[in-house]
C-alpha atoms as a PDB file:
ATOM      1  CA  UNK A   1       0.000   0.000   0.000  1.00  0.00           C
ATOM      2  CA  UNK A   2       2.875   2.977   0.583  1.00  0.00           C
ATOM      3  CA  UNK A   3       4.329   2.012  -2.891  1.00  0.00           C
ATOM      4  CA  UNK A   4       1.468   3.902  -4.019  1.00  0.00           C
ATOM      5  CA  UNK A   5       2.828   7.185  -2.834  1.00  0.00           C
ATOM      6  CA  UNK A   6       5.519   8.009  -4.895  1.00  0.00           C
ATOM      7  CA  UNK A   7       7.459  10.959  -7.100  1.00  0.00           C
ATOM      8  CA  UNK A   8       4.473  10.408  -9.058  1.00  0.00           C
ATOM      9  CA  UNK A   9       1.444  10.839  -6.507  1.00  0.00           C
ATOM     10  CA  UNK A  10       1.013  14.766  -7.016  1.00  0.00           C
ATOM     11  CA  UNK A  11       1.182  14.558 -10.705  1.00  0.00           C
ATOM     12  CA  UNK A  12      -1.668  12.089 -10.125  1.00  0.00           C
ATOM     13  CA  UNK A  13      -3.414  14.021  -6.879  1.00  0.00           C
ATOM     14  CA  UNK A  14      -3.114  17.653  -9.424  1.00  0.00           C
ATOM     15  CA  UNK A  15      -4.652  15.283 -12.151  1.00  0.00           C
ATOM     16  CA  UNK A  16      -8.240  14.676  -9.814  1.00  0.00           C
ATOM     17  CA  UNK A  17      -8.200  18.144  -8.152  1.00  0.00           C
ATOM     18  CA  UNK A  18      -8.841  19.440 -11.817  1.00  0.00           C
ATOM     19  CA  UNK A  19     -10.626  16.826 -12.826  1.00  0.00           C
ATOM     20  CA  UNK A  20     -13.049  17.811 -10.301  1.00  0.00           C
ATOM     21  CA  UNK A  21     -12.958  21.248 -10.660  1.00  0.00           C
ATOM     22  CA  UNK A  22     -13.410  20.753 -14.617  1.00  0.00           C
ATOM     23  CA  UNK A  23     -16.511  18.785 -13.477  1.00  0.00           C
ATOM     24  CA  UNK A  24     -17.921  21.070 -11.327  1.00  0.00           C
ATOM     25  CA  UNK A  25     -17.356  23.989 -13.673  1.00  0.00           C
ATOM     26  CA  UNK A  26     -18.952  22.192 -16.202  1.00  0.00           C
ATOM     27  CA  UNK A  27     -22.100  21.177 -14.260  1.00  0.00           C
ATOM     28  CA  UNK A  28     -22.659  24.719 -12.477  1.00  0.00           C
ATOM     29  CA  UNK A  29     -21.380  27.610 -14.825  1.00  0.00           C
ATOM     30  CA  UNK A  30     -20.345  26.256 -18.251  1.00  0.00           C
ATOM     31  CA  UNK A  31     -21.322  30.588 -19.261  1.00  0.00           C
ATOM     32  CA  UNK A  32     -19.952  31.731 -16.478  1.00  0.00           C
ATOM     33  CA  UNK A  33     -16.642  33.600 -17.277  1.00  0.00           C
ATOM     34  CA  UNK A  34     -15.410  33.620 -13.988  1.00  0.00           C
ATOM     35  CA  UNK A  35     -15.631  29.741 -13.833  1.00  0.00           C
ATOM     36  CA  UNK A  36     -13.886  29.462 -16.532  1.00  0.00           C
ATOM     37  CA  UNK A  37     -11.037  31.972 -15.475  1.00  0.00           C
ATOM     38  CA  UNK A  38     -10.688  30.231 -11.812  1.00  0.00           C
ATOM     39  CA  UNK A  39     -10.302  26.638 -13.303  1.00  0.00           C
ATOM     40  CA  UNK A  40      -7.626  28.699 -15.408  1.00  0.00           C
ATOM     41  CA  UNK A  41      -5.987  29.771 -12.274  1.00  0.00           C
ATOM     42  CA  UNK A  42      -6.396  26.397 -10.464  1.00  0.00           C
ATOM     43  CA  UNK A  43      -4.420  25.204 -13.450  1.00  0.00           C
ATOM     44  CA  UNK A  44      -1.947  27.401 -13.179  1.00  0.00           C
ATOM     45  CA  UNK A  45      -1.354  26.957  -9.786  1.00  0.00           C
ATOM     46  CA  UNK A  46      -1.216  23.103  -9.941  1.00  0.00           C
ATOM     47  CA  UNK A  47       1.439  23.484 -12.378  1.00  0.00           C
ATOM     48  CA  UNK A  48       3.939  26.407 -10.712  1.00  0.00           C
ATOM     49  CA  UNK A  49       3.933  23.658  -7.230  1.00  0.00           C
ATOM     50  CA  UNK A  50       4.763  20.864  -8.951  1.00  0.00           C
ATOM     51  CA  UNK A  51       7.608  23.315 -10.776  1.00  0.00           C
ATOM     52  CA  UNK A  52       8.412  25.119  -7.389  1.00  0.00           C
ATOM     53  CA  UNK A  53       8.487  21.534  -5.027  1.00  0.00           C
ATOM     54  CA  UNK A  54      10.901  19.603  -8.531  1.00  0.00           C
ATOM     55  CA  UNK A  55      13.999  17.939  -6.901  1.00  0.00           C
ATOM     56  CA  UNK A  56      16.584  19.528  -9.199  1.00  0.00           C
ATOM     57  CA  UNK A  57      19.938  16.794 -10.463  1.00  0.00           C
ATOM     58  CA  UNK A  58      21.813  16.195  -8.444  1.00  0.00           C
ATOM     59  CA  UNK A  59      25.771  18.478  -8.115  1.00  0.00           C
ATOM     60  CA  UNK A  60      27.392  15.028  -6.803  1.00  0.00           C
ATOM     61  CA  UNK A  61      28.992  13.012  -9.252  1.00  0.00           C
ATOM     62  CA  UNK A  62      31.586  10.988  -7.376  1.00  0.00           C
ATOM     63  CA  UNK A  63      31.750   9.186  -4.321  1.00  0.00           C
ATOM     64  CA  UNK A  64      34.444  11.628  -2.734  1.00  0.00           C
ATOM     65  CA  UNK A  65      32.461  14.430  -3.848  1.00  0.00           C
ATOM     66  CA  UNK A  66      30.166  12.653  -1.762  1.00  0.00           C
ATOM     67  CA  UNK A  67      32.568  12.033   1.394  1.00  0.00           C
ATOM     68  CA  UNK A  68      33.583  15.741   1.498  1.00  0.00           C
ATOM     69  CA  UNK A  69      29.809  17.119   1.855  1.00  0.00           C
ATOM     70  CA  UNK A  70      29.101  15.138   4.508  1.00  0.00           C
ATOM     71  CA  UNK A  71      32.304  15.957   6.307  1.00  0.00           C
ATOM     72  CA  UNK A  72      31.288  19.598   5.666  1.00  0.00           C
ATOM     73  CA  UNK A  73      30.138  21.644   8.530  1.00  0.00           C
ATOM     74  CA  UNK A  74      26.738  22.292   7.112  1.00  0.00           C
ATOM     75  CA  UNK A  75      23.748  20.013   7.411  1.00  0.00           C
ATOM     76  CA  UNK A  76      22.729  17.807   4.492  1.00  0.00           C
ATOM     77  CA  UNK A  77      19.548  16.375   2.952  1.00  0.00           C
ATOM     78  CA  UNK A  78      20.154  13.148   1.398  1.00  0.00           C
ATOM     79  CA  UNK A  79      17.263  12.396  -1.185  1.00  0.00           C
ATOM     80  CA  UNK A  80      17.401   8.447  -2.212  1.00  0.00           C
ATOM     81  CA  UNK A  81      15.450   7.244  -5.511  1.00  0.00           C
ATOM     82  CA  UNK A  82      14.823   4.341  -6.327  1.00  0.00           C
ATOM     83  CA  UNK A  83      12.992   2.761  -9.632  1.00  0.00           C
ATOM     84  CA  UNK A  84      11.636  -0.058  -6.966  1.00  0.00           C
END
């Protein structure tokens, strides 16, 4: 059941939220402009998270590149990815 949250899960999560909105848009002011220009917004929004919260590559390239931030005196995150 956690493999199901993944890298992937907001892409999917964004997916519904908009689906929904789309939905209820469609059913309750398919004239209305301002409808229209919020599910534009929600869009937008969904889209500058997911580009604000990316995990960038990674500066590390070798293993003693690796060693010397970790010996550094500043603290480290250490992301781990795996394909499963």
């Amino acid at each position: 059941m956690l493999q199901i949250i993944n890298p992937n899960s907001y892409t999917i999560a964004a997916a519904i939220i908009f689906l929904i909105a789309l939905g209820g848009v469609w059913a309750r002011g398919r004239r209305s402009r301002r409808a229209w220009l919020g599910l534009g917004a929600l869009a937008i929004l969904l889209v500058a998270i997911n580009l604000i919260f990316r995990v960038g590559a990674s500066e590390i390239e070798t293993a003693s590149q690796f060693d010397q931030v970790l010996a550094g005196n500043q603290p480290v995150v250490l992301e781990i990815y795996s394909n499963y």
